[in-house]
C-alpha atoms as a PDB file:
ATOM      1  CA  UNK A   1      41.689 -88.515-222.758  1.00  0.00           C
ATOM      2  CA  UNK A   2      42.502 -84.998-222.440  1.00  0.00           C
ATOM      3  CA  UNK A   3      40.767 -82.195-220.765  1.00  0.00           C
ATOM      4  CA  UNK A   4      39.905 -78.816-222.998  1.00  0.00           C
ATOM      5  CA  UNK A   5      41.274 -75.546-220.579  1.00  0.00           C
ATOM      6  CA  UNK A   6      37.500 -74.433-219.018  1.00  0.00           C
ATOM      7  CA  UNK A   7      35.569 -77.245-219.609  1.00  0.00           C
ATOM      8  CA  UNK A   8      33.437 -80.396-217.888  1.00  0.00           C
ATOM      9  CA  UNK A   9      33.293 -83.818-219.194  1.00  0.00           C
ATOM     10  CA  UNK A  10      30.254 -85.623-217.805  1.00  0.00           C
ATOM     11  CA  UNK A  11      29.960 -89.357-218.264  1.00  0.00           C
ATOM     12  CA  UNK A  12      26.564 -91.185-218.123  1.00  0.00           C
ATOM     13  CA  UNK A  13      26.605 -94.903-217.211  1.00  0.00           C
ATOM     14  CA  UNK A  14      23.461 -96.602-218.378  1.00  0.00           C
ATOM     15  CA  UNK A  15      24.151 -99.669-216.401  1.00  0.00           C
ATOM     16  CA  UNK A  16      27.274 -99.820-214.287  1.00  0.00           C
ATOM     17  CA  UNK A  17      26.520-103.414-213.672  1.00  0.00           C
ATOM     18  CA  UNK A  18      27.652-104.278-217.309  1.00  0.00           C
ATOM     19  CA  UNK A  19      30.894-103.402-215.947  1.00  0.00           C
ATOM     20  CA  UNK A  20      32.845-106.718-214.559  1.00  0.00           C
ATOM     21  CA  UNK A  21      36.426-107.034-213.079  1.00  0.00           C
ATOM     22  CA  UNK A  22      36.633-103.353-210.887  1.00  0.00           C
ATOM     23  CA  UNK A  23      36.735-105.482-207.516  1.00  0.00           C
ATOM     24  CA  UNK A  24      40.855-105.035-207.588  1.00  0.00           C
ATOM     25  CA  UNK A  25      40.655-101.214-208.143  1.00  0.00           C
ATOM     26  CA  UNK A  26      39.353-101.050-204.316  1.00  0.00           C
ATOM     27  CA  UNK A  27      40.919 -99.943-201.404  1.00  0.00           C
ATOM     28  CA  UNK A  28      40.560-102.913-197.982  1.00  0.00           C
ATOM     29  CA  UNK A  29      38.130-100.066-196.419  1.00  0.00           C
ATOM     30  CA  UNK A  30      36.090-100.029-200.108  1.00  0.00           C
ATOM     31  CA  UNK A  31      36.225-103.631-200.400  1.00  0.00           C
ATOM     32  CA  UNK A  32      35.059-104.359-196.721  1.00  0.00           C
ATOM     33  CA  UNK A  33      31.888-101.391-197.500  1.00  0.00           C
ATOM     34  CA  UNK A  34      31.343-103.579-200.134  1.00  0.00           C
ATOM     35  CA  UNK A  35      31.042-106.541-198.526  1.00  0.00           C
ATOM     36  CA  UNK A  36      28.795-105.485-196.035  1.00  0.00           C
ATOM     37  CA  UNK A  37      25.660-104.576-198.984  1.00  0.00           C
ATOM     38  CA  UNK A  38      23.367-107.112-197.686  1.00  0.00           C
ATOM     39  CA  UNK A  39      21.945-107.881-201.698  1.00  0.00           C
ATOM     40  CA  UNK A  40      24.214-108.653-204.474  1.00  0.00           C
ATOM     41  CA  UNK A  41      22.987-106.325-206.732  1.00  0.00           C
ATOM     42  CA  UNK A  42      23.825-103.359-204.578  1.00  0.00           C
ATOM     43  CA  UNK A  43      27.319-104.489-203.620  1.00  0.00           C
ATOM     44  CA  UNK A  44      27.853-105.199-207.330  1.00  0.00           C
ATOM     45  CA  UNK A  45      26.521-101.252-208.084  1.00  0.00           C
ATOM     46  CA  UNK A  46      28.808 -99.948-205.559  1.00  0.00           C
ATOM     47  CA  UNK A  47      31.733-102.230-206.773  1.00  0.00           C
ATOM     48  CA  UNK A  48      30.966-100.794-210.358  1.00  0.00           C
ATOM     49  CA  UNK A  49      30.639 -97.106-209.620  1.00  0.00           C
ATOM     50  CA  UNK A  50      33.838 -97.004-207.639  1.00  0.00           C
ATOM     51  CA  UNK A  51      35.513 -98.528-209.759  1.00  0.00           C
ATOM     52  CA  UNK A  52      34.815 -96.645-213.082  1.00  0.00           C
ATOM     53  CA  UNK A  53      35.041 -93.400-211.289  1.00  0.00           C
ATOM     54  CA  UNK A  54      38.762 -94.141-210.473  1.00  0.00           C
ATOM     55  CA  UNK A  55      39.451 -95.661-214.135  1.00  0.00           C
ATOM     56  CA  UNK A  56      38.020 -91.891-215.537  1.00  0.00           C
ATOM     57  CA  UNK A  57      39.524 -90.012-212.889  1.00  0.00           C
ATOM     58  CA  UNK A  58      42.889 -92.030-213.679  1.00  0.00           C
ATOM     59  CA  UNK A  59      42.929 -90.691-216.896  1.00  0.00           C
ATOM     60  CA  UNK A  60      42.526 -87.452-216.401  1.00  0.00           C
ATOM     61  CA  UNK A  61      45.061 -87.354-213.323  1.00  0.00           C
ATOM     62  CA  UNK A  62      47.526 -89.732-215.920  1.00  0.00           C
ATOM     63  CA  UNK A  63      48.275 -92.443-213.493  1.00  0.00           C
ATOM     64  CA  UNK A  64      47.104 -96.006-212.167  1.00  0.00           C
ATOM     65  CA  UNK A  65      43.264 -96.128-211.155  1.00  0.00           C
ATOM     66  CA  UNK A  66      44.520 -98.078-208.162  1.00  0.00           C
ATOM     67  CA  UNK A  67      46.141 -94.933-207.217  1.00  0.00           C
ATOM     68  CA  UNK A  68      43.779 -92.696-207.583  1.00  0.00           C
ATOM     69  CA  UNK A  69      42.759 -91.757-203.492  1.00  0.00           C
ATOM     70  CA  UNK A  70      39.004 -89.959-202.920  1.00  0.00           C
ATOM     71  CA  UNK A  71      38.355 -88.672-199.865  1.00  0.00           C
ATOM     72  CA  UNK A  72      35.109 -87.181-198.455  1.00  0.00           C
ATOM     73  CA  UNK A  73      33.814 -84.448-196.135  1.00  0.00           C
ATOM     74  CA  UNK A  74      31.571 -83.962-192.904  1.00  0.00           C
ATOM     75  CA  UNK A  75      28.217 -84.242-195.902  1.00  0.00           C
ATOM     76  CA  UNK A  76      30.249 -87.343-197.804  1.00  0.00           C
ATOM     77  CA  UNK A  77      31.016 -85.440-200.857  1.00  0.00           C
ATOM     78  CA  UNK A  78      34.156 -87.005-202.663  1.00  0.00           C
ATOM     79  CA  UNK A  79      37.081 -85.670-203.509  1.00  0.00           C
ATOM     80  CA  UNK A  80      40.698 -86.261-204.736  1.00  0.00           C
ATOM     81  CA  UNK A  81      43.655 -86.284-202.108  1.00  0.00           C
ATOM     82  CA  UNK A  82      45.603 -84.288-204.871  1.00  0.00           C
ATOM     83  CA  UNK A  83      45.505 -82.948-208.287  1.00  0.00           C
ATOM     84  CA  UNK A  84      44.044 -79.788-209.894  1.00  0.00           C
ATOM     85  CA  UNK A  85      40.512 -82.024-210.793  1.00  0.00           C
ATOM     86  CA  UNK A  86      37.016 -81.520-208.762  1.00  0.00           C
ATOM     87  CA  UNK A  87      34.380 -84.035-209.570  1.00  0.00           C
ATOM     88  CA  UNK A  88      31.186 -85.542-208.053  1.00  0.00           C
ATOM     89  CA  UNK A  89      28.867 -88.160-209.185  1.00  0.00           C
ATOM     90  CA  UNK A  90      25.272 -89.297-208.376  1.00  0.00           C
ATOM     91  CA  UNK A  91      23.768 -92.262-209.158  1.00  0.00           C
ATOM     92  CA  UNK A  92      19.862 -93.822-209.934  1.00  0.00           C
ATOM     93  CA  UNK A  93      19.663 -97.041-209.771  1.00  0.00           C
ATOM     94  CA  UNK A  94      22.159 -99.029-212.390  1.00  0.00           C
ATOM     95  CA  UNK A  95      22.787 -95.403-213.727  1.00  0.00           C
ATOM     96  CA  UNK A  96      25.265 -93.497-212.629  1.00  0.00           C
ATOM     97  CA  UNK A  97      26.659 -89.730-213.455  1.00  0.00           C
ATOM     98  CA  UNK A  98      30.196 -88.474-213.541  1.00  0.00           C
ATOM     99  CA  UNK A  99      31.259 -84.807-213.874  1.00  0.00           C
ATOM    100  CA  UNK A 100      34.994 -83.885-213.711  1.00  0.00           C
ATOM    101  CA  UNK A 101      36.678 -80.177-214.100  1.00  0.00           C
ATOM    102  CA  UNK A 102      39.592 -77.944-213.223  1.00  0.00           C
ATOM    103  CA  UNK A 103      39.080 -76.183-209.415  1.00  0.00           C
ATOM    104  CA  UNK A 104      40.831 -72.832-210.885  1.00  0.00           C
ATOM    105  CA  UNK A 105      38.192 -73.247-214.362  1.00  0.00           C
ATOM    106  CA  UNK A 106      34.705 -74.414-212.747  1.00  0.00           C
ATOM    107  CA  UNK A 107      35.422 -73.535-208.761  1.00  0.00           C
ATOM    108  CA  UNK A 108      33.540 -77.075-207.924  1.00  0.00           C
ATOM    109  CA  UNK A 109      30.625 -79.492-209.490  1.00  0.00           C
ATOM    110  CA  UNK A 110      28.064 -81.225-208.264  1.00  0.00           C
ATOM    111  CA  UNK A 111      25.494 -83.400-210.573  1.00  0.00           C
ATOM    112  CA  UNK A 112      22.424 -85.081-210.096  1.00  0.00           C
ATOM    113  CA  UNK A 113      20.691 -88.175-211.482  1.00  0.00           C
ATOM    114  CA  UNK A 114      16.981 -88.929-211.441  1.00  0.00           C
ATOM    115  CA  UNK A 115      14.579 -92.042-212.561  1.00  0.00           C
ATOM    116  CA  UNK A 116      11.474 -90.260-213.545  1.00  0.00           C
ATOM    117  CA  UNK A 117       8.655 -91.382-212.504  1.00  0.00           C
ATOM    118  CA  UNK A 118       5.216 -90.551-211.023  1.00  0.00           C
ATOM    119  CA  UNK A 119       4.648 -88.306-208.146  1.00  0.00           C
ATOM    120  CA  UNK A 120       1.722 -88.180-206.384  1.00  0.00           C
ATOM    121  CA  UNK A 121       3.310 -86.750-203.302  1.00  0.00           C
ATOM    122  CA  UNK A 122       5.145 -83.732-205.448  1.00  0.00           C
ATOM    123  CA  UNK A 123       3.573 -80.943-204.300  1.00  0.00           C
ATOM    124  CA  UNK A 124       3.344 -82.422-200.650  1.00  0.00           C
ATOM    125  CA  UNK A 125       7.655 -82.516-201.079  1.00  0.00           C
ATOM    126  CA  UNK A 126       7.602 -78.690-202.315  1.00  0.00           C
ATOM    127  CA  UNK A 127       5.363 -77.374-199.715  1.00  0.00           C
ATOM    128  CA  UNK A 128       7.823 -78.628-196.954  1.00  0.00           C
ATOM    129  CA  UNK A 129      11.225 -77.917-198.751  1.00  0.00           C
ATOM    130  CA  UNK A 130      10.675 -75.776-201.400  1.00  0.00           C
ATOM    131  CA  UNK A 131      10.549 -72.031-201.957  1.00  0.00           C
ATOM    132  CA  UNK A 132       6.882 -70.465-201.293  1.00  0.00           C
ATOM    133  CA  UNK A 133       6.854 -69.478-205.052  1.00  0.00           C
ATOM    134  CA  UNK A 134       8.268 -72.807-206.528  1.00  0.00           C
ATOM    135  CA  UNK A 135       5.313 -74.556-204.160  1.00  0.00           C
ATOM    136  CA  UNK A 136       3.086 -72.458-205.613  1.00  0.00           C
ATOM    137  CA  UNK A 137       4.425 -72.826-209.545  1.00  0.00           C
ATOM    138  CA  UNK A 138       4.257 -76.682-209.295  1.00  0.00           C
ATOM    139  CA  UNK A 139       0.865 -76.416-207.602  1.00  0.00           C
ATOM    140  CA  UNK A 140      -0.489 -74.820-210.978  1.00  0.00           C
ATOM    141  CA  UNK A 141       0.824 -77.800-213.010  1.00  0.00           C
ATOM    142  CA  UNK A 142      -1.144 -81.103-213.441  1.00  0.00           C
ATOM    143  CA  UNK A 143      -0.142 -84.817-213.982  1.00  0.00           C
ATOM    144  CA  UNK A 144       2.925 -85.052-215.886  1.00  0.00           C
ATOM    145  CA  UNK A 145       3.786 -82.065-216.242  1.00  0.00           C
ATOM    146  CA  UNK A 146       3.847 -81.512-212.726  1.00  0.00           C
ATOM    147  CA  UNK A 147       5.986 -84.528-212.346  1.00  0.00           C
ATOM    148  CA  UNK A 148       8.310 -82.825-215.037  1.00  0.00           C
ATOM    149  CA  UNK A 149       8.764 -79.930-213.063  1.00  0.00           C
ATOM    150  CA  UNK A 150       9.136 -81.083-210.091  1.00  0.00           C
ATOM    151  CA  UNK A 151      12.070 -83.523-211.558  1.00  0.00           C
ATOM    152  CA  UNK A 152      13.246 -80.211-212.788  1.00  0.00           C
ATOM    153  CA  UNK A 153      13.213 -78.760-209.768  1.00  0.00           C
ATOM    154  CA  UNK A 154      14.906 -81.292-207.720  1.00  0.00           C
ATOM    155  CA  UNK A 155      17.649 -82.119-210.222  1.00  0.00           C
ATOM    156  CA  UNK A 156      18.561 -78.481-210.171  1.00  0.00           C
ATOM    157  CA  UNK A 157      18.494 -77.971-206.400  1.00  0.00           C
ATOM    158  CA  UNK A 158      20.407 -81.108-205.589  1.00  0.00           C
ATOM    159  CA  UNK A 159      23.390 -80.453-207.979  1.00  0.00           C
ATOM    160  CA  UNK A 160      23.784 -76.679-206.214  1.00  0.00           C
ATOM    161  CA  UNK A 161      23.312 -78.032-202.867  1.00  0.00           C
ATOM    162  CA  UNK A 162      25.915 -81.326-203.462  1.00  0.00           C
ATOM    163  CA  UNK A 163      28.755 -78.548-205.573  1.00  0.00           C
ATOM    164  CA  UNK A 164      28.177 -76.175-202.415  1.00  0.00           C
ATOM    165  CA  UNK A 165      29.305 -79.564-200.521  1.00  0.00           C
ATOM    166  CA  UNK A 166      27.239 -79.371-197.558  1.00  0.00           C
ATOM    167  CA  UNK A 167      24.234 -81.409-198.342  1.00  0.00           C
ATOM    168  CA  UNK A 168      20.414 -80.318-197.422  1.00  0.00           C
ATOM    169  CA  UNK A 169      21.909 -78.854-194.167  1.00  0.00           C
ATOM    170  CA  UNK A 170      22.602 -76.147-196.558  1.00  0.00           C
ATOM    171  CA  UNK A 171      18.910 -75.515-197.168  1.00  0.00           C
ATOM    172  CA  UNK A 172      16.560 -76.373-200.147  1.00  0.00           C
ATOM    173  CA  UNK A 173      14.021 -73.241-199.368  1.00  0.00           C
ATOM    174  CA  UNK A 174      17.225 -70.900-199.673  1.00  0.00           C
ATOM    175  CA  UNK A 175      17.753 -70.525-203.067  1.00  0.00           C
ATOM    176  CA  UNK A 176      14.982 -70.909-206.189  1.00  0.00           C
ATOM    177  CA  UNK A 177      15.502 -72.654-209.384  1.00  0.00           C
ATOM    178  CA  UNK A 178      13.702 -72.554-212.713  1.00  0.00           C
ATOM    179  CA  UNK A 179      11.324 -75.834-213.414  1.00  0.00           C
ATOM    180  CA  UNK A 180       9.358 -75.185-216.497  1.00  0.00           C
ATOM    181  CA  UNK A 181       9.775 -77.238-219.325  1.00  0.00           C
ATOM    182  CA  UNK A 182       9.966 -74.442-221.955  1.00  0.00           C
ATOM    183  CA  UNK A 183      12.748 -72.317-219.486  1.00  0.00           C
ATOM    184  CA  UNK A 184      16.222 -72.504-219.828  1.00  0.00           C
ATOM    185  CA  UNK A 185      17.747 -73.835-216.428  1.00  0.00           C
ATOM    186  CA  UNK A 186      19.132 -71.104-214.301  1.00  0.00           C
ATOM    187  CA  UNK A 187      19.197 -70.422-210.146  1.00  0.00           C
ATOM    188  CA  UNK A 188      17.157 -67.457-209.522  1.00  0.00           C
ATOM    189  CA  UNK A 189      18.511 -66.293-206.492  1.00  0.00           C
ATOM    190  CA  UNK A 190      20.267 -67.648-203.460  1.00  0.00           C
ATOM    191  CA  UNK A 191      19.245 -65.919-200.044  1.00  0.00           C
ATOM    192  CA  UNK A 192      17.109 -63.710-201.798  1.00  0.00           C
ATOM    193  CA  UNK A 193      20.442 -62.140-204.019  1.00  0.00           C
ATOM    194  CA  UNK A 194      20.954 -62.636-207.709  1.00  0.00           C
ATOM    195  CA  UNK A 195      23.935 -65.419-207.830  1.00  0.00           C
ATOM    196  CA  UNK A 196      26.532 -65.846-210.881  1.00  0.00           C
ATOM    197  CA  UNK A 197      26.067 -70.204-210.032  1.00  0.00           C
ATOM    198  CA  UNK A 198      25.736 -72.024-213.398  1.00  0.00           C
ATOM    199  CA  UNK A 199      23.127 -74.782-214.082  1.00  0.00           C
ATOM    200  CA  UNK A 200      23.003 -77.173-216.912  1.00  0.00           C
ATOM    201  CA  UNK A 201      20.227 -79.689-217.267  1.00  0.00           C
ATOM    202  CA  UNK A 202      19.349 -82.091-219.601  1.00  0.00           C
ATOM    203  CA  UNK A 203      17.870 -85.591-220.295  1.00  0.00           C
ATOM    204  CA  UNK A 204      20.741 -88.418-220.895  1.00  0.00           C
ATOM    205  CA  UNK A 205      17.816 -91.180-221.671  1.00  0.00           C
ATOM    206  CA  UNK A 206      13.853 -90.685-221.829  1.00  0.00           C
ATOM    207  CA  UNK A 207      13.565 -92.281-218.326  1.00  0.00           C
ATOM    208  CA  UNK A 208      16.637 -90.063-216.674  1.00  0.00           C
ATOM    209  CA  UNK A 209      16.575 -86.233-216.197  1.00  0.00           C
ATOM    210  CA  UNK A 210      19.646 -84.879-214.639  1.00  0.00           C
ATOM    211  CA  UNK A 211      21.931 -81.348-213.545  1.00  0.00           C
ATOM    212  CA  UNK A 212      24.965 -79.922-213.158  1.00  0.00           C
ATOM    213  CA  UNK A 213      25.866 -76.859-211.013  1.00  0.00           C
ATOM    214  CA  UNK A 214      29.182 -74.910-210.967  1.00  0.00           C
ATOM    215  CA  UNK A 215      29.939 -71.186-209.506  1.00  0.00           C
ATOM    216  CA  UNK A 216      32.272 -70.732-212.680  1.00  0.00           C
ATOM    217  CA  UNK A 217      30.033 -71.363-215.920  1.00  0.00           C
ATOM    218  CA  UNK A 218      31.904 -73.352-217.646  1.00  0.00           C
ATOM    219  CA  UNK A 219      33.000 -72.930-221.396  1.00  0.00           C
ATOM    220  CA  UNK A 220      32.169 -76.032-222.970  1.00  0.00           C
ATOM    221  CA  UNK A 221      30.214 -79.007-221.359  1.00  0.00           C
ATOM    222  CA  UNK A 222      30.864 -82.197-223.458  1.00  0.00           C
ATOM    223  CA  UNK A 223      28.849 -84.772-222.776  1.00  0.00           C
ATOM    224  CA  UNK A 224      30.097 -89.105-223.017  1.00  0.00           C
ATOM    225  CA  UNK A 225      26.944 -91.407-223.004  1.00  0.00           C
ATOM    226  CA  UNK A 226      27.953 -94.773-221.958  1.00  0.00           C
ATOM    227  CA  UNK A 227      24.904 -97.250-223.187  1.00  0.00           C
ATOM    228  CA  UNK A 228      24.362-100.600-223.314  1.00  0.00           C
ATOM    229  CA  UNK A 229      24.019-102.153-226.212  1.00  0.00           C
ATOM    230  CA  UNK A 230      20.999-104.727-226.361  1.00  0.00           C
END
């Protein structure tokens, strides 16, 4: 599974419990974590995501999953001890989201995952963490389309804020994003400054909506849809 020179290969798990037999890729500190999920179903979805995030990171990095070794910062985002590969993932429920690049192609990713659903609290969420003008965008919109853009929205924030690496200390109401449904995603400014950050956004299943950001745009973005078959 090779890796095209400036791209991002972004994996989408439809149900990461499907997945059996990842308890042995686990370090004793991962395994212990594990073990201390007080429902099945969540230890199982932990068990899962680790584990296929070290079999694709494995092949990239062309060694043993077991010895692939993440590590995380001060905000817990994840990264590899060594090797020229950044990555992050985010998950939603079963689902979970894997992006992997070059540092020297993409600078850094971060991705997010959403379940949509209805919000009756949406505009209540922008008022308080939002931008002034994004609160006042979504607060023009109505039913679902104000739930779409406010999906959008927070899709779009979340994968700048988690490639930045420094979680929501760094500040939703900094930087704007584009929300409507007929715009192409983009981040309109960051600290009131045009910004050269990248945004892709899509929809990997009618129920999921989800984003990538990277400071480097990169030049292709393939995308790997791993379903379940029913």
């Amino acid at each position: 599974m090779g890796h095209a020179p400036g791209g991002v290969d972004v994996w989408w798990f439809e149900d990461v419990t499907a997945f059996v037999g990842t308890d042995d890729l686990l370090t004793p500190e991962e395994s212990s974590r594990a073990a201390s999920f007080a429902f099945e179903q969540d230890r199982r979805r932990f068990v899962a995501r680790r584990g296929l995030v070290k079999c694709l990171l494995a092949a990239q990095l062309g060694c043993e999953p077991t010895e692939v070794v993440l590590g995380f910062n001060a905000y817990g985002k994840p990264s590899l001890e060594t090797g020229p590969y950044v990555f992050n993932t985010s998950s939603s429920g079963n689902s979970l989201l894997l992006a992997i690049g070059r540092r020297s192609e993409v600078g850094d990713i971060g991705v997010d995952l959403e379940t949509m659903r209805p919000m009756p609290d949406a505009l209540l969420i922008a008022q308080n963490f939002f931008t002034h003008d994004e609160a006042a965008e979504l607060g023009s919109l109505t039913g679902d389309e104000r739930d779409q853009a406010f999906f959008n929205c927070w899709t779009r924030k979340e994968a700048l804020i988690k490639a930045v690496g420094s979680g929501v200390s760094f500040g939703l109401d900094r930087f704007s994003v584009t929300m409507l449904p007929q715009e192409s995603a983009r981040i309109r400014q960051v600290d009131g400054r045009p910004t050269t950050w990248h945004l892709n956004a899509w929809s990997p299943s009618p129920q999921h909506i989800a984003a990538l950001a990277t400071p480097i745009e990169p030049t292709e973005v393939r995308m790997h849809q791993i379903a379940v078959a029913t």
